[in-house]
PDB file of N, CA and C in Angstrom:
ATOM      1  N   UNK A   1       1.242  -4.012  52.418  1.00  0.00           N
ATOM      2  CA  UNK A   1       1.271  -2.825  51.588  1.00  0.00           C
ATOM      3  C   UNK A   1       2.133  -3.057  50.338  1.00  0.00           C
ATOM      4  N   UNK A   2       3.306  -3.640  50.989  1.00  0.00           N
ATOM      5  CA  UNK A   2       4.174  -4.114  49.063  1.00  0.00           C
ATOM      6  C   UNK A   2       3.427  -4.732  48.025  1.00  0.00           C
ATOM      7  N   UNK A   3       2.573  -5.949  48.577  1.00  0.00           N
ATOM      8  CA  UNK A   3       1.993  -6.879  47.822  1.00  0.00           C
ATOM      9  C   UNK A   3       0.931  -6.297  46.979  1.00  0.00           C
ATOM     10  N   UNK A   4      -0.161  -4.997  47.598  1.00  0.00           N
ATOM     11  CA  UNK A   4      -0.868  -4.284  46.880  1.00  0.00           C
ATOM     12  C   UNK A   4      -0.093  -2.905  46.154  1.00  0.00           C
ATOM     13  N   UNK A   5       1.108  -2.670  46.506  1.00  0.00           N
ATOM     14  CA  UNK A   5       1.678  -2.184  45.260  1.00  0.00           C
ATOM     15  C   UNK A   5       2.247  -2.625  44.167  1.00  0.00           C
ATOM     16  N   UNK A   6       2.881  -4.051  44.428  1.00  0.00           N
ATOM     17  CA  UNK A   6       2.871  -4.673  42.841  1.00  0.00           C
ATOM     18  C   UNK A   6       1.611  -5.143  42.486  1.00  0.00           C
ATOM     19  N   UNK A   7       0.498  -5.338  43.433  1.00  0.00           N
ATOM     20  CA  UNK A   7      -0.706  -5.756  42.371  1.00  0.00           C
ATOM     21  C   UNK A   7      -1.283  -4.555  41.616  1.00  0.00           C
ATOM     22  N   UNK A   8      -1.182  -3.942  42.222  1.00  0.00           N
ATOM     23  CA  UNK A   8      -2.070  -2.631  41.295  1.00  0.00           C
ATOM     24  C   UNK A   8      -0.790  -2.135  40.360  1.00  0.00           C
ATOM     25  N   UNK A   9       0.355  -2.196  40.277  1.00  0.00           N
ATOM     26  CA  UNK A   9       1.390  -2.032  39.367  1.00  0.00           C
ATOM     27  C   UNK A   9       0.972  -2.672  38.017  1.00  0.00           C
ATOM     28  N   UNK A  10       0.699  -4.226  38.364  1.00  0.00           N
ATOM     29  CA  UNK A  10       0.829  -5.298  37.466  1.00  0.00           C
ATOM     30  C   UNK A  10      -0.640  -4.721  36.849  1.00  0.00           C
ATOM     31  N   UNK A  11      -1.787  -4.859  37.569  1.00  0.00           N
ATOM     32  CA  UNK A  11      -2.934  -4.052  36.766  1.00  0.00           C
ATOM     33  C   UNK A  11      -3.072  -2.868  36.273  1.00  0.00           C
ATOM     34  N   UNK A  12      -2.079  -2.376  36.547  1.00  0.00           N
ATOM     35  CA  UNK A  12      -1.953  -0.889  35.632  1.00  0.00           C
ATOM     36  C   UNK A  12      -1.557  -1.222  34.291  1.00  0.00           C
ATOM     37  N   UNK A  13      -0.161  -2.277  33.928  1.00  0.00           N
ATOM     38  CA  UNK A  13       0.492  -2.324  33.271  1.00  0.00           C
ATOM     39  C   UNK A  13      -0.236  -3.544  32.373  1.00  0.00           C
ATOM     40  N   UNK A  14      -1.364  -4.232  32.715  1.00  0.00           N
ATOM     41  CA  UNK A  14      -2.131  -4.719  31.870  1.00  0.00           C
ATOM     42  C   UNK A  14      -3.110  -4.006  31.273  1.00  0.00           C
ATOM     43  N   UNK A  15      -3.727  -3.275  32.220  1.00  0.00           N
ATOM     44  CA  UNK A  15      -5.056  -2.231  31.390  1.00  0.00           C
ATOM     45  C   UNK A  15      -3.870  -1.164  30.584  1.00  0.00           C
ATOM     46  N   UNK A  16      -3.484  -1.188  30.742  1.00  0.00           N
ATOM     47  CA  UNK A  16      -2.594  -0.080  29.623  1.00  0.00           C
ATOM     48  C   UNK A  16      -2.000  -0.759  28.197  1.00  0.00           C
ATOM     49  N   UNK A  17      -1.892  -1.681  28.488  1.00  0.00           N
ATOM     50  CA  UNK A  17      -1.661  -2.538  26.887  1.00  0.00           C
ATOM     51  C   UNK A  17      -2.723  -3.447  26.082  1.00  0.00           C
ATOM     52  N   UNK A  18      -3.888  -2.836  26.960  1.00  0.00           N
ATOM     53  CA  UNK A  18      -5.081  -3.620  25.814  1.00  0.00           C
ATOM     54  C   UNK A  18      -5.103  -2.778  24.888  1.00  0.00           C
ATOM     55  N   UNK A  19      -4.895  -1.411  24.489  1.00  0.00           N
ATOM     56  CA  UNK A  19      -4.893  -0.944  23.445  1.00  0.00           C
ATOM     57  C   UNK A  19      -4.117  -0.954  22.402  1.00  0.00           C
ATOM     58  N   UNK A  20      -3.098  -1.871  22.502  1.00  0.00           N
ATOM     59  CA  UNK A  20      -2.420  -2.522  21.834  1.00  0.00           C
ATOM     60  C   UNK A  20      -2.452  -3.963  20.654  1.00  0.00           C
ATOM     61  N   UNK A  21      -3.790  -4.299  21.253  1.00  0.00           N
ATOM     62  CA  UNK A  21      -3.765  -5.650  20.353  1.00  0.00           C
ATOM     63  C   UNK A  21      -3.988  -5.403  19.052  1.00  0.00           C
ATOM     64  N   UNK A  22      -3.835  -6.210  17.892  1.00  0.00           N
ATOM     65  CA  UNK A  22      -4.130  -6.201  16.915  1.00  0.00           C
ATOM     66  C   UNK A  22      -5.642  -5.427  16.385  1.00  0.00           C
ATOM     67  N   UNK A  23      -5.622  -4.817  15.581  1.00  0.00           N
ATOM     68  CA  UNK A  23      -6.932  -4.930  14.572  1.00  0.00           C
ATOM     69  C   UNK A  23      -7.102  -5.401  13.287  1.00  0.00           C
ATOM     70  N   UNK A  24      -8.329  -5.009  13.177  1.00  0.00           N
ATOM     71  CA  UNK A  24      -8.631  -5.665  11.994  1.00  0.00           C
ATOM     72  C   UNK A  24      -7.945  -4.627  10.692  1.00  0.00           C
ATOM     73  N   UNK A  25      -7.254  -5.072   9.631  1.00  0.00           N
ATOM     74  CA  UNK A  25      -7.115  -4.256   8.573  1.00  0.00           C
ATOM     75  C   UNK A  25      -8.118  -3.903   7.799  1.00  0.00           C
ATOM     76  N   UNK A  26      -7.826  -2.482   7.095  1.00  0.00           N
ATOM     77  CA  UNK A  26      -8.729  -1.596   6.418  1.00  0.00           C
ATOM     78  C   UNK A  26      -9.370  -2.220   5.418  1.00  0.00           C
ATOM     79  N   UNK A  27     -10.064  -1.965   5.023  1.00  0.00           N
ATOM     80  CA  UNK A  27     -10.879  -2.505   3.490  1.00  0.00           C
ATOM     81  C   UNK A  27      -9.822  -2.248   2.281  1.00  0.00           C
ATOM     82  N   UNK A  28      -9.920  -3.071   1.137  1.00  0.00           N
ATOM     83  CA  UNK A  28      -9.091  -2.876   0.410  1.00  0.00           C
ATOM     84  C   UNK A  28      -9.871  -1.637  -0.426  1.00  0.00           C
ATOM     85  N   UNK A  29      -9.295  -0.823  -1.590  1.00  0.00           N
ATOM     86  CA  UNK A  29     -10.214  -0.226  -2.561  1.00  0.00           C
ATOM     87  C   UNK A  29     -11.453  -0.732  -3.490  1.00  0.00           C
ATOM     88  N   UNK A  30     -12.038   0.119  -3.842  1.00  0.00           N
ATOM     89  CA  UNK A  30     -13.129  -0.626  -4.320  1.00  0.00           C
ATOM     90  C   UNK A  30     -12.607  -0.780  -5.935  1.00  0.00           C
ATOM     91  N   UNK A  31     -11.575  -1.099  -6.223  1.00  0.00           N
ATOM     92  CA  UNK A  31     -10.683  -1.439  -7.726  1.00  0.00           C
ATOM     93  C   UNK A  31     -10.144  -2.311  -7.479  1.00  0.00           C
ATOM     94  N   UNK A  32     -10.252  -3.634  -6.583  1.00  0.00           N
ATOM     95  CA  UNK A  32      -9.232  -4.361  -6.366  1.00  0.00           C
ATOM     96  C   UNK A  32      -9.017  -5.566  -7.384  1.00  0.00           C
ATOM     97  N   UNK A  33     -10.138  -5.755  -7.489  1.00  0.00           N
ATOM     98  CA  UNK A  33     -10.308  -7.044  -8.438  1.00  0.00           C
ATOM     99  C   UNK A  33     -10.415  -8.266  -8.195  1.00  0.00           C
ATOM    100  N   UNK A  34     -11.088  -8.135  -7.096  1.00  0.00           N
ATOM    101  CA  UNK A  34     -11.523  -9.542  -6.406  1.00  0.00           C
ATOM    102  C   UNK A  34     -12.654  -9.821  -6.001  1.00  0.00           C
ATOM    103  N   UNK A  35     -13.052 -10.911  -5.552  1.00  0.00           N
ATOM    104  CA  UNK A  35     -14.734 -10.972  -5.028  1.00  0.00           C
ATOM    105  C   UNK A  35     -14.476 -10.699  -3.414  1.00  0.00           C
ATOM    106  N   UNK A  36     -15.344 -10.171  -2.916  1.00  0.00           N
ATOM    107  CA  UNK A  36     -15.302  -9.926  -1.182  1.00  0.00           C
ATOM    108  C   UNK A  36     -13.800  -9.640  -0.772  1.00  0.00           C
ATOM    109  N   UNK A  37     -13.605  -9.367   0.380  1.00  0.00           N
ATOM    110  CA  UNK A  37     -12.363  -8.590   1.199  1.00  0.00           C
ATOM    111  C   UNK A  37     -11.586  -9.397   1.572  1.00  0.00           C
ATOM    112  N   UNK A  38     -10.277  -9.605   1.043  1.00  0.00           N
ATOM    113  CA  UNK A  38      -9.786 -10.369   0.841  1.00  0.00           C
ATOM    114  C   UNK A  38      -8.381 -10.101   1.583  1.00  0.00           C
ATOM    115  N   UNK A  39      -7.932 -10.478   2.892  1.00  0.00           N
ATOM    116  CA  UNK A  39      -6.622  -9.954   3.528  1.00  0.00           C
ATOM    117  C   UNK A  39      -5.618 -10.589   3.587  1.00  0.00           C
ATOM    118  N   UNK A  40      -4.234 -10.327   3.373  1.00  0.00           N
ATOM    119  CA  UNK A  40      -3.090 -10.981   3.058  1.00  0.00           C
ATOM    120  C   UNK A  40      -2.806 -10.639   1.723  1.00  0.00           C
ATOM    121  N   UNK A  41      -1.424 -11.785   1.835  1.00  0.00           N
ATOM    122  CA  UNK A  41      -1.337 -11.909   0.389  1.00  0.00           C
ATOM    123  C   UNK A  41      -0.296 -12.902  -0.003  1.00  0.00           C
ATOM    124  N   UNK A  42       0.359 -13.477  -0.883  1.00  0.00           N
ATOM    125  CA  UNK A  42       0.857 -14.841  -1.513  1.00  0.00           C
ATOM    126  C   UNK A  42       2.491 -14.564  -1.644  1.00  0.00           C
ATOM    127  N   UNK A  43       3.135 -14.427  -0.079  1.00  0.00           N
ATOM    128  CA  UNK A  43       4.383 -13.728   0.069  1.00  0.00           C
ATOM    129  C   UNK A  43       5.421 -15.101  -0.494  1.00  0.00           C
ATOM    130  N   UNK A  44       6.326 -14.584  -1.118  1.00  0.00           N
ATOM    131  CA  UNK A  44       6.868 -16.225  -1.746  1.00  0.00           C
ATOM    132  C   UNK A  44       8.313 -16.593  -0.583  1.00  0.00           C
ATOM    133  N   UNK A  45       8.021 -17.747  -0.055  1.00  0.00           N
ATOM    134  CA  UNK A  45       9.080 -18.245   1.194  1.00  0.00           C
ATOM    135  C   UNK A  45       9.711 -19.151   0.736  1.00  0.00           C
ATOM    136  N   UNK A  46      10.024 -19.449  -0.582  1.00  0.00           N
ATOM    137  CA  UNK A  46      11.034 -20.764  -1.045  1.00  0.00           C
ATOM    138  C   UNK A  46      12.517 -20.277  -0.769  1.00  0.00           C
ATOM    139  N   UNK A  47      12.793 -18.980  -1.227  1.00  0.00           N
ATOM    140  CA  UNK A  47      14.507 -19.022  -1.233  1.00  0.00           C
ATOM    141  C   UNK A  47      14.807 -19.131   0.066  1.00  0.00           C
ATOM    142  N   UNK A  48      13.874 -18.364   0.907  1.00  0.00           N
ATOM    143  CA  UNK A  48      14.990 -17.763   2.040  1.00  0.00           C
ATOM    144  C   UNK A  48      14.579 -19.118   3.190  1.00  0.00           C
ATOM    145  N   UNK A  49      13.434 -20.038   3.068  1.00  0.00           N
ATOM    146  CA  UNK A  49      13.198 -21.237   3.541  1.00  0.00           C
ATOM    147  C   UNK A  49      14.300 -22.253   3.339  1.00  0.00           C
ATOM    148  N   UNK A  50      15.151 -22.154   2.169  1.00  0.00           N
ATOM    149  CA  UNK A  50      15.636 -22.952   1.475  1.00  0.00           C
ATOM    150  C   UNK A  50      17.139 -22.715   2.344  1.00  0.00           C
ATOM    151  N   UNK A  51      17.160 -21.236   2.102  1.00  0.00           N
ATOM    152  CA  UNK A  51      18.913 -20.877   3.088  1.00  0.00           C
ATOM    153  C   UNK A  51      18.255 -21.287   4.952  1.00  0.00           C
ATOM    154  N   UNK A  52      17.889 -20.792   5.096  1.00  0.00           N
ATOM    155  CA  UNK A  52      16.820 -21.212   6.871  1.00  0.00           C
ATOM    156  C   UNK A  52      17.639 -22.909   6.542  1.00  0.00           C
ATOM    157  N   UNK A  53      16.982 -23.969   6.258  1.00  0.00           N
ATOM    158  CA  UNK A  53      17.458 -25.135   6.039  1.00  0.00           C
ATOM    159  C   UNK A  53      18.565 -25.751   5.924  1.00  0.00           C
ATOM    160  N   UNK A  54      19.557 -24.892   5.178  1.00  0.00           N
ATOM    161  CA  UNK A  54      20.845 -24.862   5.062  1.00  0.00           C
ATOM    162  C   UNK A  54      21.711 -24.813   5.961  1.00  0.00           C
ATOM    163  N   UNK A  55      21.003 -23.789   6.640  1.00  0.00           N
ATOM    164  CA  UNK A  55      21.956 -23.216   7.792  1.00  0.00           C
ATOM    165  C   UNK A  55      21.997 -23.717   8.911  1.00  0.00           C
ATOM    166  N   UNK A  56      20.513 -24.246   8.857  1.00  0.00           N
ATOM    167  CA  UNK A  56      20.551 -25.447  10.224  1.00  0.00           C
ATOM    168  C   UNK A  56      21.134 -26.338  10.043  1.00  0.00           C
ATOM    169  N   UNK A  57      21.288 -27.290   8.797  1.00  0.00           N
ATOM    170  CA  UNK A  57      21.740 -28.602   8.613  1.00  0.00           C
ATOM    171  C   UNK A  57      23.604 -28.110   8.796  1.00  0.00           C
ATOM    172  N   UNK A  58      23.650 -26.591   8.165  1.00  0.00           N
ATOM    173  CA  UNK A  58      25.024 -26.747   8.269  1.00  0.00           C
ATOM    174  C   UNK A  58      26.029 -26.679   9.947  1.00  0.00           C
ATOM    175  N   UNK A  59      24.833 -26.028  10.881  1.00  0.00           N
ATOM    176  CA  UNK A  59      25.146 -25.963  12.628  1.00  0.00           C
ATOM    177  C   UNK A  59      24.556 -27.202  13.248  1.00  0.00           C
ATOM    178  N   UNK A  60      24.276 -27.691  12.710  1.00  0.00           N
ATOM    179  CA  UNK A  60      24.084 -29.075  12.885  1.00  0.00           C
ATOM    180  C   UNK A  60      25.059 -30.129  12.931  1.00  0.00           C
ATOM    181  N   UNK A  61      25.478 -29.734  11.770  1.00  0.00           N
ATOM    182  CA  UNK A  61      26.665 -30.774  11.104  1.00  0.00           C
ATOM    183  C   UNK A  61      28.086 -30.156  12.281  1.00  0.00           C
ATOM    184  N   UNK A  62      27.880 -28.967  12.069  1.00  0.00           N
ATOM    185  CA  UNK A  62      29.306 -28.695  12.689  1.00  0.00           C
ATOM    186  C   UNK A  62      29.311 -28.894  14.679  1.00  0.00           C
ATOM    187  N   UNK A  63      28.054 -28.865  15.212  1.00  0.00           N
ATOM    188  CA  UNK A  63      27.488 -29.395  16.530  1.00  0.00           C
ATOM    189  C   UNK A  63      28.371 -30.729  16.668  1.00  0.00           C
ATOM    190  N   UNK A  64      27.899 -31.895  15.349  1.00  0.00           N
ATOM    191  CA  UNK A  64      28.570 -33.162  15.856  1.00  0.00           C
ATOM    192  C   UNK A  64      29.519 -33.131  15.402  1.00  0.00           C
ATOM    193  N   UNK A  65      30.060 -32.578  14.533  1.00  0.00           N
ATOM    194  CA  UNK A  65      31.628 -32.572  14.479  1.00  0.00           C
ATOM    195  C   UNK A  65      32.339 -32.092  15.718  1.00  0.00           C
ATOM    196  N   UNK A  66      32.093 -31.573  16.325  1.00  0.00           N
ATOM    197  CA  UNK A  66      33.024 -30.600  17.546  1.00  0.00           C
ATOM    198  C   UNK A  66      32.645 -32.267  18.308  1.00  0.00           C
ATOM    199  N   UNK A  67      31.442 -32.505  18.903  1.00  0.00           N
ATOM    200  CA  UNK A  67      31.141 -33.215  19.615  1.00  0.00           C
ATOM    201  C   UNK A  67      32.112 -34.449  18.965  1.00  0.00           C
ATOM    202  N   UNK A  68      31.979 -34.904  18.276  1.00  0.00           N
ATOM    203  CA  UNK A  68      32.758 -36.062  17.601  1.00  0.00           C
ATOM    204  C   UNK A  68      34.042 -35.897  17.714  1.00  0.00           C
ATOM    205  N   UNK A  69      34.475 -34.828  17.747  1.00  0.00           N
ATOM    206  CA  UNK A  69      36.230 -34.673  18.084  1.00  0.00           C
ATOM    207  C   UNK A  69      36.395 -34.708  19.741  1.00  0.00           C
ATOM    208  N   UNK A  70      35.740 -33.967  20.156  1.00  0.00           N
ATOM    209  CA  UNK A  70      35.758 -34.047  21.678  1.00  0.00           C
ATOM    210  C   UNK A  70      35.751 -35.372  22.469  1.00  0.00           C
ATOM    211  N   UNK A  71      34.920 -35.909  21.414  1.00  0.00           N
ATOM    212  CA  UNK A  71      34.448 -37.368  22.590  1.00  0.00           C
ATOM    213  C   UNK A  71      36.336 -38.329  22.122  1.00  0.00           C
ATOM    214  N   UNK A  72      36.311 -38.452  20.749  1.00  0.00           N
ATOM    215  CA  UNK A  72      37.745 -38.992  20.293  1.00  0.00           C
ATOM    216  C   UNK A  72      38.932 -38.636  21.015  1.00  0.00           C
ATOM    217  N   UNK A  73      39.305 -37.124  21.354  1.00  0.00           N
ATOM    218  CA  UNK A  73      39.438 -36.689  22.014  1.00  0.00           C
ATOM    219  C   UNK A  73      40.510 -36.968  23.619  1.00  0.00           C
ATOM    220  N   UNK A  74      39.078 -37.713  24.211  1.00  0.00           N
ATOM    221  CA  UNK A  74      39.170 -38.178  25.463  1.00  0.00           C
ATOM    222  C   UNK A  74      39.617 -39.537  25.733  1.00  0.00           C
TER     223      UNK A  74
END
C-alpha cells in the first residue's frame, strides 16, 4: 500500500507539471521589419563574459595559492 501511494503521488506530480513546459512565443507585429518570424534577439555577452572570466581565473589563482601555502606549510 506505501509503494502505490508514492507511485500515484509521483504521477500526480508529473501530470500536473506538463502544463508547464515551454511554448512557443507570440508572433511578432506585422511592422517589424523583417522577412518571416523571427525569435530572439542579438543580446550582447562581451562585458559581463569578460568579468565571468575574471573571476574564475581570479578563484582560481587564489585556490592554488592557499593550496601552495598549505602544502609549504607542512
Amino acid at each position: 500500500m506505501k509503494k502505490s501511494k508514492k507511485m500515484l503521488t509521483i504521477m500526480l506530480l508529473a501530470l500536473a507539471t506538463t502544463s508547464l513546459f515551454a511554448q512557443a512565443p507570440p508572433p511578432p507585429p506585422p511592422d517589424h521589419n523583417s522577412s518571416g518570424n523571427q525569435t530572439g534577439g542579438n543580446a550582447p555577452i562581451g562585458g559581463g563574459l569578460f568579468i565571468l572570466i575574471g573571476l574564475g581565473a581570479a578563484y582560481g589563482g587564489k585556490k592554488i595559492y592557499v593550496l601552495r601555502k598549505e602544502k609549504s606549510e607542512e
